[in-house]
Protein backbone atom coordinates (compact mmCIF):
# COMPACT_ATOMS: atom_id res chain seq x y z
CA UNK A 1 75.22 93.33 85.44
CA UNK A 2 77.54 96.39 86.34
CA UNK A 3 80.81 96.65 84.20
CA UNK A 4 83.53 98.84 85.02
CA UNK A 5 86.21 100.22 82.39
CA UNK A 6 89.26 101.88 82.68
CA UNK A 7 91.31 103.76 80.93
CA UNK A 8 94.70 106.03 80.89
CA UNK A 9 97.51 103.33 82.41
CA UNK A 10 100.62 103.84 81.08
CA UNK A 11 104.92 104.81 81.54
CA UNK A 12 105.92 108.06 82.93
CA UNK A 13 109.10 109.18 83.88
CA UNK A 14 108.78 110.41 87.84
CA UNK A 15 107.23 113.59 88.27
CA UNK A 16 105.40 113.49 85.54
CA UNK A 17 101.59 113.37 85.45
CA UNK A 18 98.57 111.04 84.53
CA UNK A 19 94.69 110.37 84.37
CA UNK A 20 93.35 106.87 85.34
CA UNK A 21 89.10 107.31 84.06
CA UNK A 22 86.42 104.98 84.66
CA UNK A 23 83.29 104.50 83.43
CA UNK A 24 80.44 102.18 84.56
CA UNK A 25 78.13 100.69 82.70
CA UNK A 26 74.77 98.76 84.08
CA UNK A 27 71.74 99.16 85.80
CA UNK A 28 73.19 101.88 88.02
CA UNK A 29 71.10 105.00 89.56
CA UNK A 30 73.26 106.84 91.56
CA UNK A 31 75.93 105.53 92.77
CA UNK A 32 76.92 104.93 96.55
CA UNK A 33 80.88 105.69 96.30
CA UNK A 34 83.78 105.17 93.45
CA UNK A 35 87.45 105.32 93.50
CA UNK A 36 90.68 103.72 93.05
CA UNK A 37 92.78 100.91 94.77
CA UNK A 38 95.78 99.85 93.52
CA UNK A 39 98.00 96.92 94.42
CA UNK A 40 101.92 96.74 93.61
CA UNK A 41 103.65 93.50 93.14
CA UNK A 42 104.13 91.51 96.25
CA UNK A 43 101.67 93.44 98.12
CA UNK A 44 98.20 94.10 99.42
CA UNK A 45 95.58 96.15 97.27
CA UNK A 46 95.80 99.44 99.00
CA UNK A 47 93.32 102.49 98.77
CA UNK A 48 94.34 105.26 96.91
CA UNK A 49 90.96 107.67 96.29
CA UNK A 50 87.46 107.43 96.85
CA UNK A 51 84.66 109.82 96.46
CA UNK A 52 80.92 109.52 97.22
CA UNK A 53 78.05 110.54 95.73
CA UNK A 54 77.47 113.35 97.59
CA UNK A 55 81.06 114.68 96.81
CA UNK A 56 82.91 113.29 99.53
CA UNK A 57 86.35 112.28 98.91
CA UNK A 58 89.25 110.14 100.88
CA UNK A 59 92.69 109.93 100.18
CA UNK A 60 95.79 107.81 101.23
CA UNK A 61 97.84 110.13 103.31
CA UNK A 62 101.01 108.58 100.46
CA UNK A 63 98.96 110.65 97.52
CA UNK A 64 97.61 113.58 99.37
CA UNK A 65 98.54 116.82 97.73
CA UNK A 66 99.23 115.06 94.03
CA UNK A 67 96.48 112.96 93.58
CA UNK A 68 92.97 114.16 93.00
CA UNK A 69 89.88 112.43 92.47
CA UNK A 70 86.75 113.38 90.64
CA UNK A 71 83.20 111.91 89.40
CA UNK A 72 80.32 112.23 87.88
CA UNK A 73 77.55 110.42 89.03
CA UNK A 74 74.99 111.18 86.44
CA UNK A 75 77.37 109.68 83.68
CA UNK A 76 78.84 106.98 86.33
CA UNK A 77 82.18 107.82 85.96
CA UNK A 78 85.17 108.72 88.16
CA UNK A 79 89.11 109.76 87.17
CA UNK A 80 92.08 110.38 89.25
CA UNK A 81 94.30 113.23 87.89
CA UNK A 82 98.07 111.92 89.26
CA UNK A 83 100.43 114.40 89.75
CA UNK A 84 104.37 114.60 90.84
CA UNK A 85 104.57 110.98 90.04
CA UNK A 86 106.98 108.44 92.11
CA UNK A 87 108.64 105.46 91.61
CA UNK A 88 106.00 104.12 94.79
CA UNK A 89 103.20 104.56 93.06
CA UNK A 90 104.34 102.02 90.16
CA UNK A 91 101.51 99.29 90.66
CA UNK A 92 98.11 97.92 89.09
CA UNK A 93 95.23 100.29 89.89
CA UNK A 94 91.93 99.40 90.11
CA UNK A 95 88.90 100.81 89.61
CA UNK A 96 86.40 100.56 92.32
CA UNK A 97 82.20 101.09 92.86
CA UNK A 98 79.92 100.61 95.48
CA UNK A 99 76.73 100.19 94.92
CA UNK A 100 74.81 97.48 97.22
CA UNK A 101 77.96 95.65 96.44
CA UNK A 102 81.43 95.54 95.78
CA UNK A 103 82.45 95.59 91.86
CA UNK A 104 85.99 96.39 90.59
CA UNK A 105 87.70 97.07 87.53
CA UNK A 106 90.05 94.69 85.52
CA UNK A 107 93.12 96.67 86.33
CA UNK A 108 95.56 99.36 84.35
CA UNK A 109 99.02 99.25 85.00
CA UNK A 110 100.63 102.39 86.01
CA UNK A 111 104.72 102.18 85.95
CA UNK A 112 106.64 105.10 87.33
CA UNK A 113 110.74 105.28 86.09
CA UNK A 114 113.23 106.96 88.19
């Protein structure tokens, strides 16, 4: 049974900075890929950053340049440092690992104030 966990939600004013971390737990040898989705109210869960085991990482072209995305896949954990915050980016986020199969986080709320 893989269980993810994360960690670092919270209020910032816009422009400032924070770090979402995740941590799975479970039979897990290597993961295939991690990252972060995150879904606002009213709309569709969105991808934000994903990286794969082999260091690979993909961005939505709305955080390029202030989000950045890191794991380790011996400890089966991944964060997103979030930088130059904005009012957008105000939404659940979700942590996210592939491995055979999808499995997903239970959500942190990140709000953003203007």
């Amino acid at each position: 049974q893989v269980h993810l966990v994360e960690s670092g939600g919270g209020l910032v004013q816009a422009g400032g900075s924070l770090t979402l971390s995740c941590a799975a737990s479970g039979n897990i040898f290597r993961f295939n890929a991690m990252g972060w989705y995150r879904q606002a109210q009213g709309k569709e869960r969105e991808l934000v950053a994903t990286i794969t085991r082999a260091g690979g990482t993909v961005y939505a072209d709305s955080v390029k340049g202030r989000f950045t995305i890191s794991g380790d896949i011996a400890k089966n954990t991944v964060s997103l440092q979030m930088n130059s915050l904005k009012p957008g980016d105000t939404a659940v986020y979700y942590c996210w690992l592939l491995y055979g199969l999808n499995y997903w986080g239970q959500g942190t709320q990140v709000t953003v104030s203007s």
